[in-house]
N, C-alpha and C. Protein backbone atom coordinates (compact mmCIF):
# COMPACT_ATOMS: atom_id res chain seq x y z
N UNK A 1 -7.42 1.50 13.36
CA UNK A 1 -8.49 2.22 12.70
C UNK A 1 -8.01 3.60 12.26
N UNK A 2 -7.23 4.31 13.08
CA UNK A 2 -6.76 5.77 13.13
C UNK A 2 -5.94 5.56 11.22
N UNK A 3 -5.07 3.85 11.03
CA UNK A 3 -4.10 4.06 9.98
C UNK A 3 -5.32 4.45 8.63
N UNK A 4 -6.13 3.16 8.64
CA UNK A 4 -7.18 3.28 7.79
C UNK A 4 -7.90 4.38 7.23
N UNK A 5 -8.05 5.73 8.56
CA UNK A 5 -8.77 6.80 8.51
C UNK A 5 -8.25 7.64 7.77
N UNK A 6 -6.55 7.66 8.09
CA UNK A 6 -5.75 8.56 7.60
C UNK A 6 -5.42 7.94 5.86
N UNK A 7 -4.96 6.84 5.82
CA UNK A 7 -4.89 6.71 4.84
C UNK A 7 -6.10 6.72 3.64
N UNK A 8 -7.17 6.70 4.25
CA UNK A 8 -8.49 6.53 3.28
C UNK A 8 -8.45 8.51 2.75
N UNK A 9 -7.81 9.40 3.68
CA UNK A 9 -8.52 10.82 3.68
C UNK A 9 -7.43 11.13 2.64
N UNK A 10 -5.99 10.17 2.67
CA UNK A 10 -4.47 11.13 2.22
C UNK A 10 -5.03 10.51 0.85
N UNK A 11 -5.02 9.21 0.13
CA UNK A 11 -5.37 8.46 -0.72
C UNK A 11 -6.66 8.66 -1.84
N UNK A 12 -7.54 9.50 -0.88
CA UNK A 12 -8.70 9.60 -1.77
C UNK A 12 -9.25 8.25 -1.92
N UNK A 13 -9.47 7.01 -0.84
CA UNK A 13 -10.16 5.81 -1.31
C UNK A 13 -11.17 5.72 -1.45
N UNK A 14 -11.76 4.78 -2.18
CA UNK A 14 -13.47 4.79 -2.61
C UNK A 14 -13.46 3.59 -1.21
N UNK A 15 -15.15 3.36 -0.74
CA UNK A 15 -15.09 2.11 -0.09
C UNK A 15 -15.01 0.63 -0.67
N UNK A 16 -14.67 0.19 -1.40
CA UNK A 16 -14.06 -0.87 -2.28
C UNK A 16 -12.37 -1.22 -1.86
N UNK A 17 -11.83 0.36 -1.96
CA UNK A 17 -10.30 0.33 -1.87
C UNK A 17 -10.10 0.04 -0.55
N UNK A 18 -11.02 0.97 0.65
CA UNK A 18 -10.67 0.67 1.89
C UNK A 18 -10.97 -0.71 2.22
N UNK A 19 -11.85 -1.27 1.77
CA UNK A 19 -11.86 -2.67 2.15
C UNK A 19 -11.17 -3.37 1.83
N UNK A 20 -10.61 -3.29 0.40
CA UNK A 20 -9.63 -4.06 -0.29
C UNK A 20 -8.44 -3.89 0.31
N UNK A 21 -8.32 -3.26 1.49
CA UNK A 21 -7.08 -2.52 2.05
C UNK A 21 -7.23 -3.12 3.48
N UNK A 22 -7.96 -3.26 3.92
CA UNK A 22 -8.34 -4.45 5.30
C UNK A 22 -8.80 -5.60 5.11
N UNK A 23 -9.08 -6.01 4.24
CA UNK A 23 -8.65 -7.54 4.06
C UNK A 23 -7.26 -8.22 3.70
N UNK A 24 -6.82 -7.11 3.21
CA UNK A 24 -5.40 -7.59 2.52
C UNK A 24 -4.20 -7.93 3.46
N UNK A 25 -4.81 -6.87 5.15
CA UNK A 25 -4.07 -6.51 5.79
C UNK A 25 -2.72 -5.63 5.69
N UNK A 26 -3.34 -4.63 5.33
CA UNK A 26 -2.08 -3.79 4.19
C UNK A 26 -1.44 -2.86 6.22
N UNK A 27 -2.84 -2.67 7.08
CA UNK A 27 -1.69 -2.19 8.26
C UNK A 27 -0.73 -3.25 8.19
N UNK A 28 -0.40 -4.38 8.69
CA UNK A 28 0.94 -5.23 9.15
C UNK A 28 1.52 -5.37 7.63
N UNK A 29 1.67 -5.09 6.31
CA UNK A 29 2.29 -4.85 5.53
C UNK A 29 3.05 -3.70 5.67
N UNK A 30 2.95 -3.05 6.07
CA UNK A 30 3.19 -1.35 5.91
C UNK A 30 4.98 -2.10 5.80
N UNK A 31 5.11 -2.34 6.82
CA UNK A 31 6.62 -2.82 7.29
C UNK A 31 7.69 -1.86 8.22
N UNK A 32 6.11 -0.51 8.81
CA UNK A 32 5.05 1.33 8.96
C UNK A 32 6.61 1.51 10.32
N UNK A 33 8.10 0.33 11.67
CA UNK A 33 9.02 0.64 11.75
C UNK A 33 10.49 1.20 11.09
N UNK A 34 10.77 2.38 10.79
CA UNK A 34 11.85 2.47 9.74
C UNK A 34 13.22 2.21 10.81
N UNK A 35 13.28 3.16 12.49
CA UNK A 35 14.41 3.29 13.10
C UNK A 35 14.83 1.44 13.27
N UNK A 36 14.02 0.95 13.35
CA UNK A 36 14.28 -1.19 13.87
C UNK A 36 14.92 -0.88 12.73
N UNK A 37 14.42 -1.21 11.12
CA UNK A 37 14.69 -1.63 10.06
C UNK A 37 16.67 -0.87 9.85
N UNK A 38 16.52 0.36 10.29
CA UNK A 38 17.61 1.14 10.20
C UNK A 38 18.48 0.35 11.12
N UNK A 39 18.10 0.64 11.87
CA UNK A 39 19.22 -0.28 13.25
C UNK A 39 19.91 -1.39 12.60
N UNK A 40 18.97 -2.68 12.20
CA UNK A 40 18.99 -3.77 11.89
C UNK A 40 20.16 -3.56 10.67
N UNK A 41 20.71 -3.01 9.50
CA UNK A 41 21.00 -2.70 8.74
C UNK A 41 22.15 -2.04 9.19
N UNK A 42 22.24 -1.07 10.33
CA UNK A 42 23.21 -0.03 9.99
C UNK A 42 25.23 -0.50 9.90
N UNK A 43 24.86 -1.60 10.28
CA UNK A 43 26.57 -2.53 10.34
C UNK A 43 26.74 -2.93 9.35
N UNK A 44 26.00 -3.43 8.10
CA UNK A 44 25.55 -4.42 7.38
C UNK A 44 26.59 -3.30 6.11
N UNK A 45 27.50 -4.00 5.66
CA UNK A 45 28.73 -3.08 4.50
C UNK A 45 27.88 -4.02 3.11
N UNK A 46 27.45 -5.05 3.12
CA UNK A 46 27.13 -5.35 1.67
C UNK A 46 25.73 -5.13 1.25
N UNK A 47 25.70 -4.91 0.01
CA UNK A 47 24.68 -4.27 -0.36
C UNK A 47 23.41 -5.18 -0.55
N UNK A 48 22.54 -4.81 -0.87
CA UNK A 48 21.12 -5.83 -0.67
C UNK A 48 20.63 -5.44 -1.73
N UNK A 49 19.62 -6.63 -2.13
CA UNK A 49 19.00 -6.79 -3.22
C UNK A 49 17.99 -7.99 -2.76
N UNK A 50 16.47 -7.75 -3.55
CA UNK A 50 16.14 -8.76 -3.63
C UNK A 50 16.10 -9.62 -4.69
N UNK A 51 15.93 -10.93 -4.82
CA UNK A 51 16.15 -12.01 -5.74
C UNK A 51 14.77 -12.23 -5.57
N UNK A 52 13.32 -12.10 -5.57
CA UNK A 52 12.12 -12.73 -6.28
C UNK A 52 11.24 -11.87 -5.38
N UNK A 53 10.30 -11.28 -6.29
CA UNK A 53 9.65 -10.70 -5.07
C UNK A 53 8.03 -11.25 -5.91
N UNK A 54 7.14 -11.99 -5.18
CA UNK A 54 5.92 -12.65 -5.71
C UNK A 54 4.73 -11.06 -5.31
N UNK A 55 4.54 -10.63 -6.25
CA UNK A 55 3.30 -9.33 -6.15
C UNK A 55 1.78 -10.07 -6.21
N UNK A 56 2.06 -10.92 -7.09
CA UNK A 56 0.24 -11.40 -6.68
C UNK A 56 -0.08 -11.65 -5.48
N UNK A 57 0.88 -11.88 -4.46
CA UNK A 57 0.47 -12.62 -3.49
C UNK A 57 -0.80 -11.45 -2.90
N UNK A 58 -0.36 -10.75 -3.31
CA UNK A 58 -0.54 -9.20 -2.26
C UNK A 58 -2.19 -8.95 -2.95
N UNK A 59 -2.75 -9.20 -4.26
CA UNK A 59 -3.23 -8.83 -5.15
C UNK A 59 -4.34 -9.75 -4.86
N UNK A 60 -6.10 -9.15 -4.50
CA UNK A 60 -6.77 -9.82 -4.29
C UNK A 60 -7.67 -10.73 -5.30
N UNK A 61 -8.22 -11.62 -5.06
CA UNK A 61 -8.82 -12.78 -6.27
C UNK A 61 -9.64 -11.63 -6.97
N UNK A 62 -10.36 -11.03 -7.16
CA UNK A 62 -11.38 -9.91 -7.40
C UNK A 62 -10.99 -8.41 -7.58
N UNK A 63 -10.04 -7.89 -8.79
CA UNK A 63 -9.47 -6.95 -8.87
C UNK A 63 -10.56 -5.70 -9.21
N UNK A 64 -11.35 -6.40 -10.23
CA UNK A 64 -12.28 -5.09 -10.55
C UNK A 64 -12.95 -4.18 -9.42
N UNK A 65 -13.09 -2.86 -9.34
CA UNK A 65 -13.66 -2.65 -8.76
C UNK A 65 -12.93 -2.28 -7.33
N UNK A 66 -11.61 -2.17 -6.81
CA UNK A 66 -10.48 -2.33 -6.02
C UNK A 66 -9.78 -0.97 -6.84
N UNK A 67 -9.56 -0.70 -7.95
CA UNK A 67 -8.82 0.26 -8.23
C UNK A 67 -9.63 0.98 -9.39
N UNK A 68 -9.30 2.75 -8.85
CA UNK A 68 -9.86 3.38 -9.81
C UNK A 68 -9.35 3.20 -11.32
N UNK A 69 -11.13 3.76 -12.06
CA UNK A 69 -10.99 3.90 -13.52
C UNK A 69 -10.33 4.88 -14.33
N UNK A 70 -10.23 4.95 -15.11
CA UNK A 70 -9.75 5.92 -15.89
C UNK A 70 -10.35 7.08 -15.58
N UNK A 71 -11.66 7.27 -15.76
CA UNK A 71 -11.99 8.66 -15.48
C UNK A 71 -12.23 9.25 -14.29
N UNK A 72 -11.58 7.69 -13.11
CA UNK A 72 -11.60 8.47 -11.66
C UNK A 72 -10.11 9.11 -11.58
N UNK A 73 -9.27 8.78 -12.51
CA UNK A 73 -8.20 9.63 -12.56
C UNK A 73 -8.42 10.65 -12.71
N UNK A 74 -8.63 10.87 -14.16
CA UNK A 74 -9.03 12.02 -14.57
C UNK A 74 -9.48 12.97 -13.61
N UNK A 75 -10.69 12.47 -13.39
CA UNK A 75 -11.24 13.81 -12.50
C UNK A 75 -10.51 14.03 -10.88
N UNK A 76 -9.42 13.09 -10.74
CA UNK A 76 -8.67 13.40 -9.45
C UNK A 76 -7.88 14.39 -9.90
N UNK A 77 -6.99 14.17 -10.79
CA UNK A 77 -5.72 15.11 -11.73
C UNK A 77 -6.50 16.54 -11.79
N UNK A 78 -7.89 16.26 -12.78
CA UNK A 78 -8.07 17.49 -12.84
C UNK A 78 -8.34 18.48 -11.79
N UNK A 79 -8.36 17.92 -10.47
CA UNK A 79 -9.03 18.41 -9.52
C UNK A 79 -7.89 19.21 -8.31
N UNK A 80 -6.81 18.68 -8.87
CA UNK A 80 -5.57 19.04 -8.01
C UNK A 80 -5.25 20.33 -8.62
């Protein structure tokens, strides 16, 4: 709950996004260990790449309404 909180306050989410953001299960996406990931890697001399990465998967049936409009930009930009 604490990730959700923080990320809803850093993000500026509407409640649409935060939900669209716990259903998606975007905490266990995060992938949120870097020192494992580092570890795991740090022997590793050849270089990496990925070969296919599927983005819809991630992308819910019902986009509208999940990400701001144009003029919620706007008035974020202008607001900074």
């Amino acid at each position: 709950a604490l990730f959700f909180a923080r990320q809803t306050v850093e993000n500026g989410w509407s409640r649409s996004s935060l939900l669209n953001a716990l259903s998606s299960d975007l905490y266990e996406r995060q992938g949120k260990d870097k020192v494992q990931a580092q570890y795991a890697l740090e022997s590793s001399t050849q270089p990496i790449s990925i070969s296919e990465y599927e983005l819809e998967k991630f992308y819910p049936e019902k986009v509208e309404g999940t990400m701001p409009t144009i003029e919620e930009l706007e008035q974020r930009l202008s607001s900074l």
